[in-house]
N, C-alpha and C. Protein backbone atom coordinates (compact mmCIF):
# COMPACT_ATOMS: atom_id res chain seq x y z
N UNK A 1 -2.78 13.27 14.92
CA UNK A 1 -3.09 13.58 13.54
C UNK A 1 -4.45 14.26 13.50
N UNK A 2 -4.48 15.33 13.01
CA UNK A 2 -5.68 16.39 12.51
C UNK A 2 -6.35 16.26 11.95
N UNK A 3 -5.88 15.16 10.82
CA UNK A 3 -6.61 14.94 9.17
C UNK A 3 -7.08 13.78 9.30
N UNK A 4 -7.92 13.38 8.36
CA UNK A 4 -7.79 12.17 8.10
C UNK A 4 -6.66 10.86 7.11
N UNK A 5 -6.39 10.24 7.85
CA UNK A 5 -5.42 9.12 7.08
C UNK A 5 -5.70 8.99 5.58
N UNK A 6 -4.64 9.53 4.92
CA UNK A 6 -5.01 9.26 3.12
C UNK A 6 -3.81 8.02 2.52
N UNK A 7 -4.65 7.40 1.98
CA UNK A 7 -3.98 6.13 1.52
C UNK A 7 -3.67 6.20 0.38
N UNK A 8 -3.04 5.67 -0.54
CA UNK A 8 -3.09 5.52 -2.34
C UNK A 8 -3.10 3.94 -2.34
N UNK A 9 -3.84 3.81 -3.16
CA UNK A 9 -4.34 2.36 -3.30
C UNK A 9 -3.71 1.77 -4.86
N UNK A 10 -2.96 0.98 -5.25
CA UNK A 10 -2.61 1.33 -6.34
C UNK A 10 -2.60 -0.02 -6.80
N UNK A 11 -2.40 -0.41 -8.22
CA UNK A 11 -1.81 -2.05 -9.09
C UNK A 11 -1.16 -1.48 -9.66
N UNK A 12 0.33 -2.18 -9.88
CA UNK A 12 1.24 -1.82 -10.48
C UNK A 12 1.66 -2.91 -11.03
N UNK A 13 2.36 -2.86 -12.14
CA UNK A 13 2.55 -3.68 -13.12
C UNK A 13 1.45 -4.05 -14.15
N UNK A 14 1.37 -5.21 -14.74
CA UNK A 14 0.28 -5.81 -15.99
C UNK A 14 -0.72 -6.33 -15.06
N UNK A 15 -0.66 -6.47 -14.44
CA UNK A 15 -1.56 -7.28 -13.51
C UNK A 15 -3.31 -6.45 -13.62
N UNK A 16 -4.47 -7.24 -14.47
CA UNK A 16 -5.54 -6.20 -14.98
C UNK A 16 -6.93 -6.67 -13.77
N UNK A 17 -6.65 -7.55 -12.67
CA UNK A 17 -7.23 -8.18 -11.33
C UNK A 17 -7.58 -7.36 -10.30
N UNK A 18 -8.31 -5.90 -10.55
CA UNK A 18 -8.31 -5.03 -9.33
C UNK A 18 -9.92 -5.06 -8.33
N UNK A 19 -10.48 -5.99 -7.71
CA UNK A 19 -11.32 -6.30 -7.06
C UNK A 19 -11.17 -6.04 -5.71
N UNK A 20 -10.02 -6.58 -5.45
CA UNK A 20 -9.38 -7.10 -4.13
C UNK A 20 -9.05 -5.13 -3.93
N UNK A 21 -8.31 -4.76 -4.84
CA UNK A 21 -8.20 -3.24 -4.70
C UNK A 21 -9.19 -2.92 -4.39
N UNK A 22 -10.05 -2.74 -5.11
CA UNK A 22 -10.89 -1.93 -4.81
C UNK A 22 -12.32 -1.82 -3.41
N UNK A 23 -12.20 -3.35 -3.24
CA UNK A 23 -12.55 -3.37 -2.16
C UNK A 23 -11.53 -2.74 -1.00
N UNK A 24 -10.31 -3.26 -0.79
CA UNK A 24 -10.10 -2.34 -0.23
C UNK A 24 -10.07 -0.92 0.07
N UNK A 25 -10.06 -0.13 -0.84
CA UNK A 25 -10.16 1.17 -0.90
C UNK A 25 -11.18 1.18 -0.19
N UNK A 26 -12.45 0.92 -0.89
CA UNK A 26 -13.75 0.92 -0.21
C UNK A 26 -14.20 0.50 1.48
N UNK A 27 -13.24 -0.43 2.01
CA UNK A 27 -13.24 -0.53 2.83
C UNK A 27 -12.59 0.85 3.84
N UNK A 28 -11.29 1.16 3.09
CA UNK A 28 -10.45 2.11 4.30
C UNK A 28 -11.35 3.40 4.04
N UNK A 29 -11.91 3.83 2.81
CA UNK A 29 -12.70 5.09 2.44
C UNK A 29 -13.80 5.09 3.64
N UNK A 30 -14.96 3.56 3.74
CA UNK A 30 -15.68 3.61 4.82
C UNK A 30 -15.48 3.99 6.31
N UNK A 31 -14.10 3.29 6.23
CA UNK A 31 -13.98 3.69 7.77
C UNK A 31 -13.09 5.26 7.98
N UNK A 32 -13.52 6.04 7.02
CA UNK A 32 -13.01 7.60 6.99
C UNK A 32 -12.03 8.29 6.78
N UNK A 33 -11.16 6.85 6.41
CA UNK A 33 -9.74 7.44 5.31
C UNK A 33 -10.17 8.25 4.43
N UNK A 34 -9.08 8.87 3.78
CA UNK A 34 -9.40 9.49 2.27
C UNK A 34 -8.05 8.50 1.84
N UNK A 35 -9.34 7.84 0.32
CA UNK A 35 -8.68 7.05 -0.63
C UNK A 35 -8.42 7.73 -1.92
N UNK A 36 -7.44 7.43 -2.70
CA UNK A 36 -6.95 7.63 -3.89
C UNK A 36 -6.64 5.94 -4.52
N UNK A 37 -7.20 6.18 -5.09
CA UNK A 37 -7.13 4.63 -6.10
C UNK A 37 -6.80 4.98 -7.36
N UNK A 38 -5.43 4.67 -8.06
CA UNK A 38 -5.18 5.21 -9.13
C UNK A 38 -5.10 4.13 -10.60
N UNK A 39 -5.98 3.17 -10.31
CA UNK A 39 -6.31 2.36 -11.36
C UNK A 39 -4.93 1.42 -11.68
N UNK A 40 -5.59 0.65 -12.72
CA UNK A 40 -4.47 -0.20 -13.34
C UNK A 40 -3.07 0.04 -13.95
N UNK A 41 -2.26 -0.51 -14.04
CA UNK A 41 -1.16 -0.85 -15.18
C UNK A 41 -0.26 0.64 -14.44
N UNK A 42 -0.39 0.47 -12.91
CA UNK A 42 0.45 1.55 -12.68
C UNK A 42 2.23 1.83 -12.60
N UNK A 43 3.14 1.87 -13.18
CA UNK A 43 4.72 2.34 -12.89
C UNK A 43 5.29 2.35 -11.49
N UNK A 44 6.03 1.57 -10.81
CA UNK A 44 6.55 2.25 -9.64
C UNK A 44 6.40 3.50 -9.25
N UNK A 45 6.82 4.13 -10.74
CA UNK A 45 7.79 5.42 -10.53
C UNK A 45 5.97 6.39 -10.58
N UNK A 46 4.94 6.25 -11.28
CA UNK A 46 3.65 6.52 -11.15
C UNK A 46 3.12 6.13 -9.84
N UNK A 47 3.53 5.41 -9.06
CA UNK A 47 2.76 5.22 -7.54
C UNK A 47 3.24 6.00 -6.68
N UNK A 48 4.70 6.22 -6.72
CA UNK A 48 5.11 6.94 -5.47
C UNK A 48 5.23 8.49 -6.10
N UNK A 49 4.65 9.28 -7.00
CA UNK A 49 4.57 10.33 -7.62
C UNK A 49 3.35 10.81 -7.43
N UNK A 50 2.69 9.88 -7.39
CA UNK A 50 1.24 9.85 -6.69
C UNK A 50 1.34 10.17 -4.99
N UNK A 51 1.85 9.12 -4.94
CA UNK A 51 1.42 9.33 -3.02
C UNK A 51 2.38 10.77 -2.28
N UNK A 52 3.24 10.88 -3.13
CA UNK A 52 3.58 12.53 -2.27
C UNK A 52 3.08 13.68 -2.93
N UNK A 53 2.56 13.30 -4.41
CA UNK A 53 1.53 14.79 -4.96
C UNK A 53 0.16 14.72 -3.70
N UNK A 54 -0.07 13.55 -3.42
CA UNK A 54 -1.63 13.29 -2.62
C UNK A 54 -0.77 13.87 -1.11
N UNK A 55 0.17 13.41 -1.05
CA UNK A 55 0.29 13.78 0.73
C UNK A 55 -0.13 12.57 1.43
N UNK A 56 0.05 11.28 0.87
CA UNK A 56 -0.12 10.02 1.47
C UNK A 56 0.51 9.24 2.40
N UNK A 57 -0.46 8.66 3.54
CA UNK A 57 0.47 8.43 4.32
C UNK A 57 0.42 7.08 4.34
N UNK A 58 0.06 6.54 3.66
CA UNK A 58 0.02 5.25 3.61
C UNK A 58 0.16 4.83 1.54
N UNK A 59 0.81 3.65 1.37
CA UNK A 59 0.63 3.39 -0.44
C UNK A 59 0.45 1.77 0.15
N UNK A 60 -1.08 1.38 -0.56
CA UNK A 60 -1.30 0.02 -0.11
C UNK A 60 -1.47 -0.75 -1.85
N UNK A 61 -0.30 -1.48 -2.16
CA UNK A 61 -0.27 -1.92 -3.39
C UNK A 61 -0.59 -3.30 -3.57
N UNK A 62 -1.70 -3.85 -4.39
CA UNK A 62 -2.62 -5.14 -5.18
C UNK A 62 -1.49 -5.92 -5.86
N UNK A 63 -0.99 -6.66 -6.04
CA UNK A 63 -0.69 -7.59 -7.54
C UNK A 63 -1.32 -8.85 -7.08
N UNK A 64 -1.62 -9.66 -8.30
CA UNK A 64 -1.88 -10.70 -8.36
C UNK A 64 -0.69 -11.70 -9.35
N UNK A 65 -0.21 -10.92 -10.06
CA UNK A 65 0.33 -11.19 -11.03
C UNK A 65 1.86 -12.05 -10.86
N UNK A 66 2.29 -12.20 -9.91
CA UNK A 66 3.73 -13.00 -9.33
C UNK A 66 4.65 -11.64 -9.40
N UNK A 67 4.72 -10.24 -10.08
CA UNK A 67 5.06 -9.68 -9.92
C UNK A 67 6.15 -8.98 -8.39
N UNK A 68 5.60 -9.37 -7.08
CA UNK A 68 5.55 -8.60 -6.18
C UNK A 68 6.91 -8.21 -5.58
N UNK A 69 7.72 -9.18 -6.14
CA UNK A 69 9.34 -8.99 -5.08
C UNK A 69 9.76 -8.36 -6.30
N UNK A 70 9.30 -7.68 -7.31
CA UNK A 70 10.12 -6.82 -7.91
C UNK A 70 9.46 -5.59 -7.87
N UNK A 71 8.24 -5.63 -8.08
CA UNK A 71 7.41 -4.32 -7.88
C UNK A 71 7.47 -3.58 -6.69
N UNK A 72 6.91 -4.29 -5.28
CA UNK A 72 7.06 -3.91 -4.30
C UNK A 72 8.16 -3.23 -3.47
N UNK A 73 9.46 -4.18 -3.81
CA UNK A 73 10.77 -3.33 -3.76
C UNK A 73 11.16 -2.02 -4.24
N UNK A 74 10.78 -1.97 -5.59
CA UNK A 74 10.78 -0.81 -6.02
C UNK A 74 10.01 0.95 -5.71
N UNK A 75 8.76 0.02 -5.35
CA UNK A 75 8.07 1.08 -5.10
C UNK A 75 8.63 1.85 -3.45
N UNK A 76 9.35 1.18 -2.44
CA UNK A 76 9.87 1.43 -1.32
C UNK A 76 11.41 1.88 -1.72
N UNK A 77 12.17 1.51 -2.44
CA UNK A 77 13.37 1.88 -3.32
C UNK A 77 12.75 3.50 -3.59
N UNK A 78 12.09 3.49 -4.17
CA UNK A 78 11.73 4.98 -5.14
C UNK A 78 11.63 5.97 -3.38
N UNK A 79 10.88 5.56 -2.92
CA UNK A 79 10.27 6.11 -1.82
C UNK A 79 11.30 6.60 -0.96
N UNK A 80 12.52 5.59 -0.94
CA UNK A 80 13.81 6.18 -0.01
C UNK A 80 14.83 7.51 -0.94
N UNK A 81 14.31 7.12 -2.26
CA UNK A 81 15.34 8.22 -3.14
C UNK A 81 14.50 9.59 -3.22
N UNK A 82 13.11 9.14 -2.74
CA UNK A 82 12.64 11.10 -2.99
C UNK A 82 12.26 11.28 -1.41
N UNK A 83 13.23 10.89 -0.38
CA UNK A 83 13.58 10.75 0.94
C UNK A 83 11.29 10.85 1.26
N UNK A 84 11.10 9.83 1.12
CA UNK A 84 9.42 10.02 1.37
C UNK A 84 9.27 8.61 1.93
N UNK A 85 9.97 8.31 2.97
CA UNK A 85 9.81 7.01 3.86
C UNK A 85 9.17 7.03 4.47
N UNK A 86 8.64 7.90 5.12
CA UNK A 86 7.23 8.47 6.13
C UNK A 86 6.20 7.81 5.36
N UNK A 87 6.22 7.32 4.30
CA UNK A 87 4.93 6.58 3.59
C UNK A 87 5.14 5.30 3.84
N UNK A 88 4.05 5.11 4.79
CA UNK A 88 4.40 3.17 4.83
C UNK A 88 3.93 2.68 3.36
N UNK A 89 4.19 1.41 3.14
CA UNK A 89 3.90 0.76 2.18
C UNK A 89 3.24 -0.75 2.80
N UNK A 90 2.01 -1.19 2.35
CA UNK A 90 1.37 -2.19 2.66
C UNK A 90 1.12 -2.53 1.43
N UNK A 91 0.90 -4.08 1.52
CA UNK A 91 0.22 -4.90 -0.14
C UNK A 91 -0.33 -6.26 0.58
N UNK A 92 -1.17 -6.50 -0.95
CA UNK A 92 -1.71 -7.73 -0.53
C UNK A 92 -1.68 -8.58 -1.97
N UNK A 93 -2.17 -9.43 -2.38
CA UNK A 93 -2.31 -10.47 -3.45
C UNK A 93 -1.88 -11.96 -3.22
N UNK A 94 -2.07 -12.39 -4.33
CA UNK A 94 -1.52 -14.09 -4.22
C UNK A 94 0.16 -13.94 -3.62
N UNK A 95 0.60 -14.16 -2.29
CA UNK A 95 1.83 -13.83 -2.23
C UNK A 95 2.36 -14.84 -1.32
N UNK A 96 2.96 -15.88 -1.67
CA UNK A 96 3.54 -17.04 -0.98
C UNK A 96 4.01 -16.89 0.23
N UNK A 97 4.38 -17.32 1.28
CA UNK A 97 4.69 -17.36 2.82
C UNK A 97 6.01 -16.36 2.90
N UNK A 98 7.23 -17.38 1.86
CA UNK A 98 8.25 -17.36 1.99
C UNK A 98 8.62 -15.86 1.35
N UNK A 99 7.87 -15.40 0.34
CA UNK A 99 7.84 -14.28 -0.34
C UNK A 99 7.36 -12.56 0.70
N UNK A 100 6.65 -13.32 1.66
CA UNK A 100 6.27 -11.96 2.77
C UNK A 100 7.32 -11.77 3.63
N UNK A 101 8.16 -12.92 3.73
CA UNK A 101 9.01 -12.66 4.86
C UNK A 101 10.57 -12.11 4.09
N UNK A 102 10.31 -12.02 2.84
CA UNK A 102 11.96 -11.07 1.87
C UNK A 102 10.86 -9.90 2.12
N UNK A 103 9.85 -9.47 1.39
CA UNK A 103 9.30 -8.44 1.01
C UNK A 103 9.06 -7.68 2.52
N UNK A 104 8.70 -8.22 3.43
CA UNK A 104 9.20 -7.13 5.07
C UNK A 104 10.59 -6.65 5.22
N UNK A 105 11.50 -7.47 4.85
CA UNK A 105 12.94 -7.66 5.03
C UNK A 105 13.38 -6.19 4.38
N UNK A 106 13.12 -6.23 3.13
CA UNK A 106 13.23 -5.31 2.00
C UNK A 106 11.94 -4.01 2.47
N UNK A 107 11.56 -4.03 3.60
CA UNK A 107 10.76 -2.41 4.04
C UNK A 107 9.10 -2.33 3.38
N UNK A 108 8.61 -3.71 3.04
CA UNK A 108 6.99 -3.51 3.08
C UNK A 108 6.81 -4.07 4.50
N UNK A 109 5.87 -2.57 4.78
CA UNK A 109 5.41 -2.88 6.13
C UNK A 109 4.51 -4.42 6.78
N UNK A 110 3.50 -4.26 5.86
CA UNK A 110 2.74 -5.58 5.94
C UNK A 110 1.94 -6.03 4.59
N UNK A 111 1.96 -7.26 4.56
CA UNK A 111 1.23 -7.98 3.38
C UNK A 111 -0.20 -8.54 3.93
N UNK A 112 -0.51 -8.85 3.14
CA UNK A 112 -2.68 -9.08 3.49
C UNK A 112 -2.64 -10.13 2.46
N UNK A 113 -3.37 -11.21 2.59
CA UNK A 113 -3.38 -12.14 1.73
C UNK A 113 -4.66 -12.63 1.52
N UNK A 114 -5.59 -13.14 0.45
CA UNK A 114 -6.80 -13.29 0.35
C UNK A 114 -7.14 -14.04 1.33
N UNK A 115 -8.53 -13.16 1.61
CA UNK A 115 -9.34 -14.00 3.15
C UNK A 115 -8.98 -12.86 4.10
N UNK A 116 -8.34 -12.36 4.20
CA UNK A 116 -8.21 -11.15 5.36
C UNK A 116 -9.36 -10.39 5.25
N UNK A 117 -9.88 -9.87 6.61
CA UNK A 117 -11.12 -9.21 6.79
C UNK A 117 -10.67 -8.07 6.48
N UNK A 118 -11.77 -7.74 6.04
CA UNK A 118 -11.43 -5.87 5.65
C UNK A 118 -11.08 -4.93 7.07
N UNK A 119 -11.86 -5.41 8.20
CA UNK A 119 -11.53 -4.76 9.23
C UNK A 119 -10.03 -4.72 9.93
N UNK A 120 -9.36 -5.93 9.51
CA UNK A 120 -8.24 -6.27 9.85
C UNK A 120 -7.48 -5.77 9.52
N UNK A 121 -7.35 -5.04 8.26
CA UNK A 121 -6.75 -4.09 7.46
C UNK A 121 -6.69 -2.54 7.78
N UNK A 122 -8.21 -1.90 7.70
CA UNK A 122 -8.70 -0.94 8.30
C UNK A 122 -7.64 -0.73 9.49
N UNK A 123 -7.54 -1.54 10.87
CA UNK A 123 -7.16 -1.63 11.93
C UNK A 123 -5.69 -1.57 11.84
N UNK A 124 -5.42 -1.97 10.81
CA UNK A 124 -3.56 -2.10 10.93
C UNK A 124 -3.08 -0.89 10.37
N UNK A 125 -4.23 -0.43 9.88
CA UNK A 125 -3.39 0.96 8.84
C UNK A 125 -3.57 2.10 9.67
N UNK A 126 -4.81 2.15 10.51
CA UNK A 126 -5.19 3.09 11.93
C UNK A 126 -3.94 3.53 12.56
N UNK A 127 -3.52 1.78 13.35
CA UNK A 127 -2.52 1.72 13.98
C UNK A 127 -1.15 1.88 13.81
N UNK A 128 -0.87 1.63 12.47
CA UNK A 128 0.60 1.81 11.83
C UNK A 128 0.92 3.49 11.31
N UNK A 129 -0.70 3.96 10.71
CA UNK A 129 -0.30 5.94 10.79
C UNK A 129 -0.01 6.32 11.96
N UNK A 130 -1.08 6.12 12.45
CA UNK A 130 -1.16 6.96 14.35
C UNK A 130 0.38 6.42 14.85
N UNK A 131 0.69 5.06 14.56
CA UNK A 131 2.65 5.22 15.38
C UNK A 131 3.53 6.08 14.93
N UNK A 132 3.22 5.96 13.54
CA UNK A 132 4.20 6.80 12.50
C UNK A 132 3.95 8.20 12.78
N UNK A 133 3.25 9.05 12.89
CA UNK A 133 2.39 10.21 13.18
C UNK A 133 3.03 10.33 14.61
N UNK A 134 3.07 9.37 15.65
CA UNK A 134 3.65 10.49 17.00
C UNK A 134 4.76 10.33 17.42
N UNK A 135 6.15 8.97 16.05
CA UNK A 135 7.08 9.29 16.69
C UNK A 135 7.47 9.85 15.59
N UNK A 136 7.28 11.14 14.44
CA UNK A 136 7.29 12.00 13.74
C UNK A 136 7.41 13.35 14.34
């Protein structure tokens, strides 16, 4: 990869809790991503409209809200109908054990749950473009 890794950082649904976002952003921006953070109260159908106008190779989506096994699905749903699967999808928030292991099942790459180091994150998203990127 030539470029640098661009992420879309997004909250989708009601959920008005974007800290955890935005640190992240801030985190992947530091370590020389290019971030797009597209604020609150975002649409499925507004996240993944986003991440292929941006050219994103990554969509790392926030809820806090219990939202996530409907949001998250969707936003990977949308992603297979405008054939833009090349976009991993990562999230993090309040998200129960049992709830990470449907939401992988259903094609989110990985979940982050409060307390994860920012570097830990940084590191997984490095590693999960750069795979995606050379068997592309």
């Amino acid at each position: 990869m030539d470029r640098p890794i661009r992420v879309l950082v997004a909250k989708p649904g009601l959920d008005g809790h974007d800290r955890g976002a935005k640190v992240i952003a801030r985190a992947l921006r530091d370590a020389g991503m290019e971030v797009v953070y597209t604020g609150l109260h975002q649409t499925p159908e507004q996240i993944v409209h986003a991440a292929i106008q941006e050219d994103a190779d990554a969509i790392g989506l926030s809820v806090l809200s219990g939202a996530h096994l409907t949001l998250f699905p969707r936003v990977v749903e949308l992603l297979r109908e405008r054939d833009a699967e090349d976009i991993t999808v990562f999230g993090g928030g309040i998200i129960p054990a049992a709830d990470v292991v449907v939401l992988k099942e259903q094609g989110v790459a990985e979940l982050f749950t409060p307390g994860t180091p920012t570097a830990q994150v940084v590191q997984w998203v490095r590693a999960r473009v750069r795979a995606a990127s050379a068997t592309a």
